[in-house]
PDB file of N, CA and C in Angstrom:
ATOM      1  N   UNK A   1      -3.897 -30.439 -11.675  1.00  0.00           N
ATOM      2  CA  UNK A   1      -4.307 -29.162 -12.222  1.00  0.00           C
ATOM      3  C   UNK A   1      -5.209 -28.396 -11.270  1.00  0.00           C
ATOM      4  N   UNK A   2      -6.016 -29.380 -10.194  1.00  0.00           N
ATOM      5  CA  UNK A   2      -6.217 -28.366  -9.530  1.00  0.00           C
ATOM      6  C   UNK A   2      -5.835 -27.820  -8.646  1.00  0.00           C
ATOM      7  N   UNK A   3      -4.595 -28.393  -7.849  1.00  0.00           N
ATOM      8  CA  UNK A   3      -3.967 -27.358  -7.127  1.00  0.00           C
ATOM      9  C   UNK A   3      -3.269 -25.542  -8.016  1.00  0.00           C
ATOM     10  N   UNK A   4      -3.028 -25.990  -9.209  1.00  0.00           N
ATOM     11  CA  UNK A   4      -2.894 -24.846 -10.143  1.00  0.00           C
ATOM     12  C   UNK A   4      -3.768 -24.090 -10.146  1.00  0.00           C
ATOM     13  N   UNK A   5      -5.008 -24.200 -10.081  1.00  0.00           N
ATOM     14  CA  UNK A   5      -6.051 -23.260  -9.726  1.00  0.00           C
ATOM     15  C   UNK A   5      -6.647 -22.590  -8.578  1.00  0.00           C
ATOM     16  N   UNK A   6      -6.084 -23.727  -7.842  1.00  0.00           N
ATOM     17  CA  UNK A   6      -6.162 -23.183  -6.235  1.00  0.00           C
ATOM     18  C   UNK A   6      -4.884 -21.798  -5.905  1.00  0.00           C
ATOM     19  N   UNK A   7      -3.682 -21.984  -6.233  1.00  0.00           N
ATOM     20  CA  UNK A   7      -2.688 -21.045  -6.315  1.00  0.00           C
ATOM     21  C   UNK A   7      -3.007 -19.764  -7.180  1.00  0.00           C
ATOM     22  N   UNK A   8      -3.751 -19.963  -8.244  1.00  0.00           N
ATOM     23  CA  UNK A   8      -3.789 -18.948  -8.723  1.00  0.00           C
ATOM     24  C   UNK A   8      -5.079 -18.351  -8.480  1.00  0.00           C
ATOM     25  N   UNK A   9      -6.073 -19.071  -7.752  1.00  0.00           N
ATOM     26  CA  UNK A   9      -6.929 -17.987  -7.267  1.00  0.00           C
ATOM     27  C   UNK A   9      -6.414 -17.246  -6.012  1.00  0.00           C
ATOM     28  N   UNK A  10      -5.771 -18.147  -5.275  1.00  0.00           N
ATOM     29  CA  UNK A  10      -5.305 -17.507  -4.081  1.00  0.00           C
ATOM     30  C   UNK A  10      -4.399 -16.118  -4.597  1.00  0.00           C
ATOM     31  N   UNK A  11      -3.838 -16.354  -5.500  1.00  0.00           N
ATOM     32  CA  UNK A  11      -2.546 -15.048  -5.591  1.00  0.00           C
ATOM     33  C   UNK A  11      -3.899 -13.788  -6.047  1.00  0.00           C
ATOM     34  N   UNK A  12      -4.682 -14.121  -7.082  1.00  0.00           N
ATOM     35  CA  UNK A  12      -5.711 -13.145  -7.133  1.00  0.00           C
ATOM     36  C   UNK A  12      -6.512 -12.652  -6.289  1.00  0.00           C
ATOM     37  N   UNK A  13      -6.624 -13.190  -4.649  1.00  0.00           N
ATOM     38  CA  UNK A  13      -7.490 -12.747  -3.656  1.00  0.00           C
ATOM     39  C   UNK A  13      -6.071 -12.051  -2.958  1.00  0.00           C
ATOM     40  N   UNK A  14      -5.023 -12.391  -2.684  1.00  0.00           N
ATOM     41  CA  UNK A  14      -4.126 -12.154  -2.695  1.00  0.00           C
ATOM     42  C   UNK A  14      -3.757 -10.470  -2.618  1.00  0.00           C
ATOM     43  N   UNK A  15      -3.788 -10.577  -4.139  1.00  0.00           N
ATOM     44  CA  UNK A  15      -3.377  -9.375  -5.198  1.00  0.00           C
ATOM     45  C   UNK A  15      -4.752  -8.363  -4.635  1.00  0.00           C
ATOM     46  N   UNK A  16      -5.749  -8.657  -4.192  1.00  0.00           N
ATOM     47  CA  UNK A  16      -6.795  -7.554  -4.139  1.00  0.00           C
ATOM     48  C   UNK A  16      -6.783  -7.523  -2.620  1.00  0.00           C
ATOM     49  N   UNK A  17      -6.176  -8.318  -1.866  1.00  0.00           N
ATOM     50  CA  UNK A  17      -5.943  -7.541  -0.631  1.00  0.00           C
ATOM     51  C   UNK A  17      -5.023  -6.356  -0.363  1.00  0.00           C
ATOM     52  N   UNK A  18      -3.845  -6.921  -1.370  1.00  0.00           N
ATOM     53  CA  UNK A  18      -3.427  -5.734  -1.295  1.00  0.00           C
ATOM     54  C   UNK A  18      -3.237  -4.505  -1.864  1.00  0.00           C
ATOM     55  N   UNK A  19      -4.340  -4.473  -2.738  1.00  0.00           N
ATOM     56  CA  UNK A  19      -4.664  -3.136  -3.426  1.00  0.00           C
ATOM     57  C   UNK A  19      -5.752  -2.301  -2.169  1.00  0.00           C
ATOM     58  N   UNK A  20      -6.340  -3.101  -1.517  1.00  0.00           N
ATOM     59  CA  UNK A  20      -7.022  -2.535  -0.489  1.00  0.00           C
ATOM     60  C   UNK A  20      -6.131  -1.598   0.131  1.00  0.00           C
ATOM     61  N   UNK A  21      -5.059  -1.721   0.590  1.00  0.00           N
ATOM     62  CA  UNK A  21      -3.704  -0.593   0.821  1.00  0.00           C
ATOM     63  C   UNK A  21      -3.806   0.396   0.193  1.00  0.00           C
ATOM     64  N   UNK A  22      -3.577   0.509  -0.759  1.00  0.00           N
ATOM     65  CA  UNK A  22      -4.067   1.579  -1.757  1.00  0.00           C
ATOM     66  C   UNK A  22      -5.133   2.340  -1.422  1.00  0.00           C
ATOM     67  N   UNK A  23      -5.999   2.007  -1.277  1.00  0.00           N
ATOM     68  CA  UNK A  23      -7.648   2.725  -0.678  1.00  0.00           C
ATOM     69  C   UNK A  23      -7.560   3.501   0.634  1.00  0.00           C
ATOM     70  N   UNK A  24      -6.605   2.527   1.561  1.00  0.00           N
ATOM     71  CA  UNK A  24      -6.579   2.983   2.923  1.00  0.00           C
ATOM     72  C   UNK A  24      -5.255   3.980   3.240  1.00  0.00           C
ATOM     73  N   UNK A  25      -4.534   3.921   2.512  1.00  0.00           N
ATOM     74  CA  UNK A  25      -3.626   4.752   2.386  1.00  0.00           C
ATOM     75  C   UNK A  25      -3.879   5.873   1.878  1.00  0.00           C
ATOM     76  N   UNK A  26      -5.256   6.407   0.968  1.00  0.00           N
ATOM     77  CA  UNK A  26      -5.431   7.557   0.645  1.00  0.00           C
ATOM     78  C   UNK A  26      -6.164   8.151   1.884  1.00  0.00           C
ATOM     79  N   UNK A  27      -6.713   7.287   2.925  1.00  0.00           N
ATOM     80  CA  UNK A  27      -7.729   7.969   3.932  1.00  0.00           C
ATOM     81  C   UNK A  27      -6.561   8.648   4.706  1.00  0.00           C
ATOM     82  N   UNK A  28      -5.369   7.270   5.172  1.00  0.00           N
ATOM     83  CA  UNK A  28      -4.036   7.906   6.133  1.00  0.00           C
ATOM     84  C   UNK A  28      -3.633   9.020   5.330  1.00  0.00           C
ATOM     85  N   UNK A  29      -3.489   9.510   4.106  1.00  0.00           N
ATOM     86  CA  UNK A  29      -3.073  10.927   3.878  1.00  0.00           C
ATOM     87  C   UNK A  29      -3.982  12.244   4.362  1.00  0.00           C
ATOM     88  N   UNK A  30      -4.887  11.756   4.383  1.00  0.00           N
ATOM     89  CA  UNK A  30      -6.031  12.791   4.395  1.00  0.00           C
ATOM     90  C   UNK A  30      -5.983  13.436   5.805  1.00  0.00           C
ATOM     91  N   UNK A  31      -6.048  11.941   6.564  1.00  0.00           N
ATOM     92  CA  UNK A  31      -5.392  12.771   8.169  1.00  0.00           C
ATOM     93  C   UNK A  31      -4.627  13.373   8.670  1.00  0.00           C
ATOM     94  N   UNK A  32      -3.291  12.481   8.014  1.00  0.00           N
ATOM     95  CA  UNK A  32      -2.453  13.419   7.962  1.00  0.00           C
ATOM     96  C   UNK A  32      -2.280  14.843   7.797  1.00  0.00           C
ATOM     97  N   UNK A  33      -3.236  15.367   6.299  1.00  0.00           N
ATOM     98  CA  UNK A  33      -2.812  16.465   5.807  1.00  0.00           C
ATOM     99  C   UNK A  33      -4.245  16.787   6.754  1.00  0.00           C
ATOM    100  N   UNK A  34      -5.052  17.013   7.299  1.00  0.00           N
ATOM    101  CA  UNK A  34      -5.679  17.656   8.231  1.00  0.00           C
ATOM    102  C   UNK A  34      -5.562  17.725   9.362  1.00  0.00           C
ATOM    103  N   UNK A  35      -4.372  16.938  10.031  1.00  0.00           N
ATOM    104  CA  UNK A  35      -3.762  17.116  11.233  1.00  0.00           C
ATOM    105  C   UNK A  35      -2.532  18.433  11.075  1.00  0.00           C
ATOM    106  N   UNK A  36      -2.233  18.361   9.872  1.00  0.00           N
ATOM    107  CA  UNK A  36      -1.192  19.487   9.890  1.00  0.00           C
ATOM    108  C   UNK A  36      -1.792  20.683   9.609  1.00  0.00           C
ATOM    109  N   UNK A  37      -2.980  20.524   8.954  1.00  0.00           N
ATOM    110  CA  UNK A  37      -3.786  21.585   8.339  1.00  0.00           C
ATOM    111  C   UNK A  37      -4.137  22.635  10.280  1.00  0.00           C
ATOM    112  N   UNK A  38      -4.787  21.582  11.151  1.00  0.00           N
ATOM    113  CA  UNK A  38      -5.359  21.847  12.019  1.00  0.00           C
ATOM    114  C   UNK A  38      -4.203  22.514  13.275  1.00  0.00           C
ATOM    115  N   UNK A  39      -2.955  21.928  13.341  1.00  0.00           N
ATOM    116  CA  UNK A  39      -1.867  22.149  14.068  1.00  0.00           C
ATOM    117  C   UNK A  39      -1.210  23.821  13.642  1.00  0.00           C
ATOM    118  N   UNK A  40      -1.043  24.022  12.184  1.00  0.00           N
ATOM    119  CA  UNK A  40      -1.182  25.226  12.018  1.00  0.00           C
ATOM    120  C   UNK A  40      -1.873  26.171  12.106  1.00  0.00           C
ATOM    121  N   UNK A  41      -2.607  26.010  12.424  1.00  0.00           N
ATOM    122  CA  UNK A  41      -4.050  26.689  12.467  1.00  0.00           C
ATOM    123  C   UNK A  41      -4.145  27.289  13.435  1.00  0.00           C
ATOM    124  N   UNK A  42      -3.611  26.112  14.526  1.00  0.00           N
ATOM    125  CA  UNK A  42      -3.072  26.665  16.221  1.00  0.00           C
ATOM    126  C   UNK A  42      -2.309  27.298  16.190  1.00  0.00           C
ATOM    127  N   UNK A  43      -1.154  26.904  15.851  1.00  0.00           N
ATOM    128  CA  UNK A  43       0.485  27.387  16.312  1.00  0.00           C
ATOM    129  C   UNK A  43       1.200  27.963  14.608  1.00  0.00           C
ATOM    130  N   UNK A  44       0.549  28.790  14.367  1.00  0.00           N
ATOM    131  CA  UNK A  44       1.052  29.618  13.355  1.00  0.00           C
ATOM    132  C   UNK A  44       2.709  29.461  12.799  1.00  0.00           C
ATOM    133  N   UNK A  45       3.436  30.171  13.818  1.00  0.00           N
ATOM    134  CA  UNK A  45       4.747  29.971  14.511  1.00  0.00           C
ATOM    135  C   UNK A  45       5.698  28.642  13.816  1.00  0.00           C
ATOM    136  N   UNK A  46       4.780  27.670  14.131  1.00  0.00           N
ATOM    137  CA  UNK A  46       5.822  26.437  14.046  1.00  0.00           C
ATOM    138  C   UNK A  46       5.325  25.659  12.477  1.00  0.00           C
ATOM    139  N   UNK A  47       4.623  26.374  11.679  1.00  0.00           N
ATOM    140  CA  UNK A  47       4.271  26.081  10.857  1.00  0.00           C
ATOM    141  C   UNK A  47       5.274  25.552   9.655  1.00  0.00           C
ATOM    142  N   UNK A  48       6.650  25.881   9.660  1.00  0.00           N
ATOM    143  CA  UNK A  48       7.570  25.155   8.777  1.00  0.00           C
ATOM    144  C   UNK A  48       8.170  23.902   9.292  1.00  0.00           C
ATOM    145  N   UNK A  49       7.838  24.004  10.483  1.00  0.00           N
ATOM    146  CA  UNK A  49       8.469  22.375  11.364  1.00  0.00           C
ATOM    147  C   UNK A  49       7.059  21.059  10.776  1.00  0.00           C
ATOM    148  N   UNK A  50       6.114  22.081  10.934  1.00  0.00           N
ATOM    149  CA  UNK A  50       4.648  21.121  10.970  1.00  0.00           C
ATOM    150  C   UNK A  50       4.677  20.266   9.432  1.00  0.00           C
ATOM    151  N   UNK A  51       5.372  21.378   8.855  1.00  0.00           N
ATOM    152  CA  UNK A  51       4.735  21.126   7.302  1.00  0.00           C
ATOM    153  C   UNK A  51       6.020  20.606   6.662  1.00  0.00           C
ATOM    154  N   UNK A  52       7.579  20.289   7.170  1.00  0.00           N
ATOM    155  CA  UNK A  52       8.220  19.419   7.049  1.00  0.00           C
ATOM    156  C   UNK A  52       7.658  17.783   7.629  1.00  0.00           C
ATOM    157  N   UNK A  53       7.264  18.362   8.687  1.00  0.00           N
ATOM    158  CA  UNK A  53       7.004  16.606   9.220  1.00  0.00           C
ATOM    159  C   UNK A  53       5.906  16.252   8.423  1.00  0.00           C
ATOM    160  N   UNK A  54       4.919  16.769   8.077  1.00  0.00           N
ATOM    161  CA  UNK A  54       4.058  16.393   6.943  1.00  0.00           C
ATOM    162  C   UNK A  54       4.112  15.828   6.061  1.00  0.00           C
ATOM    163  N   UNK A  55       5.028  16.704   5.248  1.00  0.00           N
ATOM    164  CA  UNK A  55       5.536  16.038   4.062  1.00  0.00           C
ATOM    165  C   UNK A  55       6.377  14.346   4.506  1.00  0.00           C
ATOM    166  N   UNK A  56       6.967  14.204   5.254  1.00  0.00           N
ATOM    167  CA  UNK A  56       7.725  12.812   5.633  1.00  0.00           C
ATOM    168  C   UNK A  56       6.919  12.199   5.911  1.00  0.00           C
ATOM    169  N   UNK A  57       5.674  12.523   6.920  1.00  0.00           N
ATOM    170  CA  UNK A  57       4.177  11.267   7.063  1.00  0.00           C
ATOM    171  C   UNK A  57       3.930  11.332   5.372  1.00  0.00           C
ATOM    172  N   UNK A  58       3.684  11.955   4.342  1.00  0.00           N
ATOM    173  CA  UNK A  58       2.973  11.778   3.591  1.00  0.00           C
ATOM    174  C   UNK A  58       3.758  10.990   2.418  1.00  0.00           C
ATOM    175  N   UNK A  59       4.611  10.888   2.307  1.00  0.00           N
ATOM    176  CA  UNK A  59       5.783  10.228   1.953  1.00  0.00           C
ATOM    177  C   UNK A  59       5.794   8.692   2.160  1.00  0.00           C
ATOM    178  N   UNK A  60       5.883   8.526   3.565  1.00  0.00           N
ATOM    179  CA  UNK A  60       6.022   7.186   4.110  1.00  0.00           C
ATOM    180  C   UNK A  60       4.408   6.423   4.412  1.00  0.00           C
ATOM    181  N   UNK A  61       3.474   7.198   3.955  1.00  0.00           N
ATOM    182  CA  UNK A  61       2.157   6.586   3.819  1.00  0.00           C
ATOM    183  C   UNK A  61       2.013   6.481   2.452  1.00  0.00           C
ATOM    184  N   UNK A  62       2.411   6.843   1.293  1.00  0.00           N
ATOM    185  CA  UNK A  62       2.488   6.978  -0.210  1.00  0.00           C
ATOM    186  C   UNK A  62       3.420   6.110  -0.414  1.00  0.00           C
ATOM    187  N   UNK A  63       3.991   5.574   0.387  1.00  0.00           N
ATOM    188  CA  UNK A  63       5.560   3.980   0.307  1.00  0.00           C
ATOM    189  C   UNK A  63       4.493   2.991   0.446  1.00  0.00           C
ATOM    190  N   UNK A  64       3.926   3.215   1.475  1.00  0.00           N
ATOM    191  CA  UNK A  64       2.532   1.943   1.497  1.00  0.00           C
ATOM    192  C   UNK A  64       2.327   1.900   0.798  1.00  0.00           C
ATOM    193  N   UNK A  65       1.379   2.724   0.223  1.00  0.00           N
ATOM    194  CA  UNK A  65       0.514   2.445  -1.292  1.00  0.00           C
ATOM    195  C   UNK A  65       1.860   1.740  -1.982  1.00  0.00           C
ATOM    196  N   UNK A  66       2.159   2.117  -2.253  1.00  0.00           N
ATOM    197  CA  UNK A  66       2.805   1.962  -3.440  1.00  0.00           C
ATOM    198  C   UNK A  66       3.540   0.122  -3.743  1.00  0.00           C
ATOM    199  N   UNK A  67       4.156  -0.052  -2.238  1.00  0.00           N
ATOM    200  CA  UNK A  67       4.363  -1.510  -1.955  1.00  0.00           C
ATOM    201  C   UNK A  67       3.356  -2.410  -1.864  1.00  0.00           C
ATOM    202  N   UNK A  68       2.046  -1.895  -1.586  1.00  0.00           N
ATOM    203  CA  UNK A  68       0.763  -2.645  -1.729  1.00  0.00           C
ATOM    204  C   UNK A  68       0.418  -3.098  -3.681  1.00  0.00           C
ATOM    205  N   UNK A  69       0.886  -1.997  -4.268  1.00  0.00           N
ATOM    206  CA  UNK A  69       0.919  -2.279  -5.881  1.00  0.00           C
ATOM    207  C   UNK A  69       1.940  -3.253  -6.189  1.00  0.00           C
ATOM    208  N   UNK A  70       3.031  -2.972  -5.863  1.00  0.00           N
ATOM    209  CA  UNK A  70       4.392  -4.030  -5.984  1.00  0.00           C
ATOM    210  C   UNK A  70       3.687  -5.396  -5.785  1.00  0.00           C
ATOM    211  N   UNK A  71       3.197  -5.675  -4.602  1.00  0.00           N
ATOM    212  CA  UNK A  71       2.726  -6.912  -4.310  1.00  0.00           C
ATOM    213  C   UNK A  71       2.027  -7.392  -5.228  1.00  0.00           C
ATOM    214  N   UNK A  72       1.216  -6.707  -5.181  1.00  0.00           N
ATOM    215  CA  UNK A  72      -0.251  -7.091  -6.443  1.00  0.00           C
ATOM    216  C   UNK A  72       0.271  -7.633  -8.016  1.00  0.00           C
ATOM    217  N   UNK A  73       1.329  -6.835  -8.345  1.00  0.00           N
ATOM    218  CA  UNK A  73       1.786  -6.712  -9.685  1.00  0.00           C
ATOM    219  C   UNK A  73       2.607  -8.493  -9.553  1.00  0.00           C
ATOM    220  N   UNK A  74       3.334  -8.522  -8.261  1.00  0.00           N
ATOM    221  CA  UNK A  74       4.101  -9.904  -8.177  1.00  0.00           C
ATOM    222  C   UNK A  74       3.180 -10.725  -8.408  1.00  0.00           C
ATOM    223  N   UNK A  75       2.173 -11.014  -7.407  1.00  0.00           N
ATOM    224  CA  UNK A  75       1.343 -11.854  -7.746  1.00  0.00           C
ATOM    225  C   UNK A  75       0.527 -12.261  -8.492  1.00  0.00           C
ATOM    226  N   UNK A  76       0.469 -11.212  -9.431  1.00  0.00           N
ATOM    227  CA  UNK A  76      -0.701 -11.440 -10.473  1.00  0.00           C
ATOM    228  C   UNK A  76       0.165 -11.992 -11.499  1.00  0.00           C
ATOM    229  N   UNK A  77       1.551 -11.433 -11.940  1.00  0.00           N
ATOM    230  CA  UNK A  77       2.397 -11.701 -13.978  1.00  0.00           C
ATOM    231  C   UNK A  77       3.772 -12.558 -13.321  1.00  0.00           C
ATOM    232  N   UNK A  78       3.882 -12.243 -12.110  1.00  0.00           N
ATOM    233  CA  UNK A  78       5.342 -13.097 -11.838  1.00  0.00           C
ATOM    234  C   UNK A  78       5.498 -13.796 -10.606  1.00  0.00           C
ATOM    235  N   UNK A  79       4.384 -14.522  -9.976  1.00  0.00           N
ATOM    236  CA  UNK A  79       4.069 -15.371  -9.173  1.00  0.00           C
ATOM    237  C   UNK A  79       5.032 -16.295  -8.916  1.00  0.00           C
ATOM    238  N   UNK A  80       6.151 -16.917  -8.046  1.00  0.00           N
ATOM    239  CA  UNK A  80       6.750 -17.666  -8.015  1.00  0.00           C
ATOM    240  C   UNK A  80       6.185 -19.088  -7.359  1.00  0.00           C
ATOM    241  N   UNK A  81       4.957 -19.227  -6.616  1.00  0.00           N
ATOM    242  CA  UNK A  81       4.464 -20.068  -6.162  1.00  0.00           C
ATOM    243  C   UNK A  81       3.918 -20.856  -7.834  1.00  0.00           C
ATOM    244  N   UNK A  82       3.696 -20.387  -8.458  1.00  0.00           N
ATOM    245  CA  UNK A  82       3.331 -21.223  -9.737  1.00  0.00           C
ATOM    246  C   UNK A  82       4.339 -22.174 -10.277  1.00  0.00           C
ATOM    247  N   UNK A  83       5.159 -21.423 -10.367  1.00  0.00           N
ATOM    248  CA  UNK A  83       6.163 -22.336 -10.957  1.00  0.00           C
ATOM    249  C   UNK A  83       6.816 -23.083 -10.308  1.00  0.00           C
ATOM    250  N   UNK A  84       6.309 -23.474  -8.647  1.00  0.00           N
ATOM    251  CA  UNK A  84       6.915 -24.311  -7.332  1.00  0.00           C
ATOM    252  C   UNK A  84       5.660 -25.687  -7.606  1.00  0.00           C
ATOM    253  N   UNK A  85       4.530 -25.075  -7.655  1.00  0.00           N
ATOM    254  CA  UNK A  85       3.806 -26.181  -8.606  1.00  0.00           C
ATOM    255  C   UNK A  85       3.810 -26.539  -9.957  1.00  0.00           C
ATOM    256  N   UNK A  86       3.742 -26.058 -10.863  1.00  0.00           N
ATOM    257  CA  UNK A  86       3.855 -26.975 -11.364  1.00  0.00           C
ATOM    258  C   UNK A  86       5.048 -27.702 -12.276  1.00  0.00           C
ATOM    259  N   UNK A  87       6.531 -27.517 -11.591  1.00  0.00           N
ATOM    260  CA  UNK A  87       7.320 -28.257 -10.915  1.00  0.00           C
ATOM    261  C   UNK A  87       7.239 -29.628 -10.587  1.00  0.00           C
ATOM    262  N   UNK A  88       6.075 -30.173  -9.551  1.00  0.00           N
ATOM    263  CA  UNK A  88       5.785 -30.691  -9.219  1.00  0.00           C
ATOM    264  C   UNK A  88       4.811 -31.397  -9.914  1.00  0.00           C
ATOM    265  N   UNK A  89       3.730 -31.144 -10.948  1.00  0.00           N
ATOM    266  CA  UNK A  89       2.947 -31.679 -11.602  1.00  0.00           C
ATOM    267  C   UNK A  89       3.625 -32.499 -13.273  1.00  0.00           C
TER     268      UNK A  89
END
């Protein structure tokens, strides 16, 4: 039983690493959207190219987050390492 507890604390340190994604993925938007903010700012002109590619960084940094939750959610209600122990017990 106590390797059962060892697994399931691990999936819970686990699970909060990767909610940390989540946190850091709101900073990568922020740059993002102030790198485009700042690029237009310059180049007036190219401002529908800027603010397409924007949107696709902001997109594919919001996939992070979001797979960082996936993880978390696995590990916390549908853990498959649990049931590899105690299997075994």
């Amino acid at each position: 039983m106590e390797t059962l507890g060892l697994v399931v604390a691990a999936a819970h340190i686990a699970a909060a690493i990767s909610l940390l994604n989540g946190l850091l993925t709101t900073f990568g938007q922020a740059k993002i959207a102030a790198q485009a903010i700042e690029s237009i700012a310059r180049q007036p002109e190219a401002a529908d190219s800027i603010r397409s590619t924007m949107f696709v960084g902001l997109a594919m940094a919001e996939t992070s987050g979001i797979y960082g939750l996936l993880i978390a959610i696995i590990m916390l209600f549908a853990n498959p390492l649990i049931n590899i122990v105690v299997s075994y017990l």
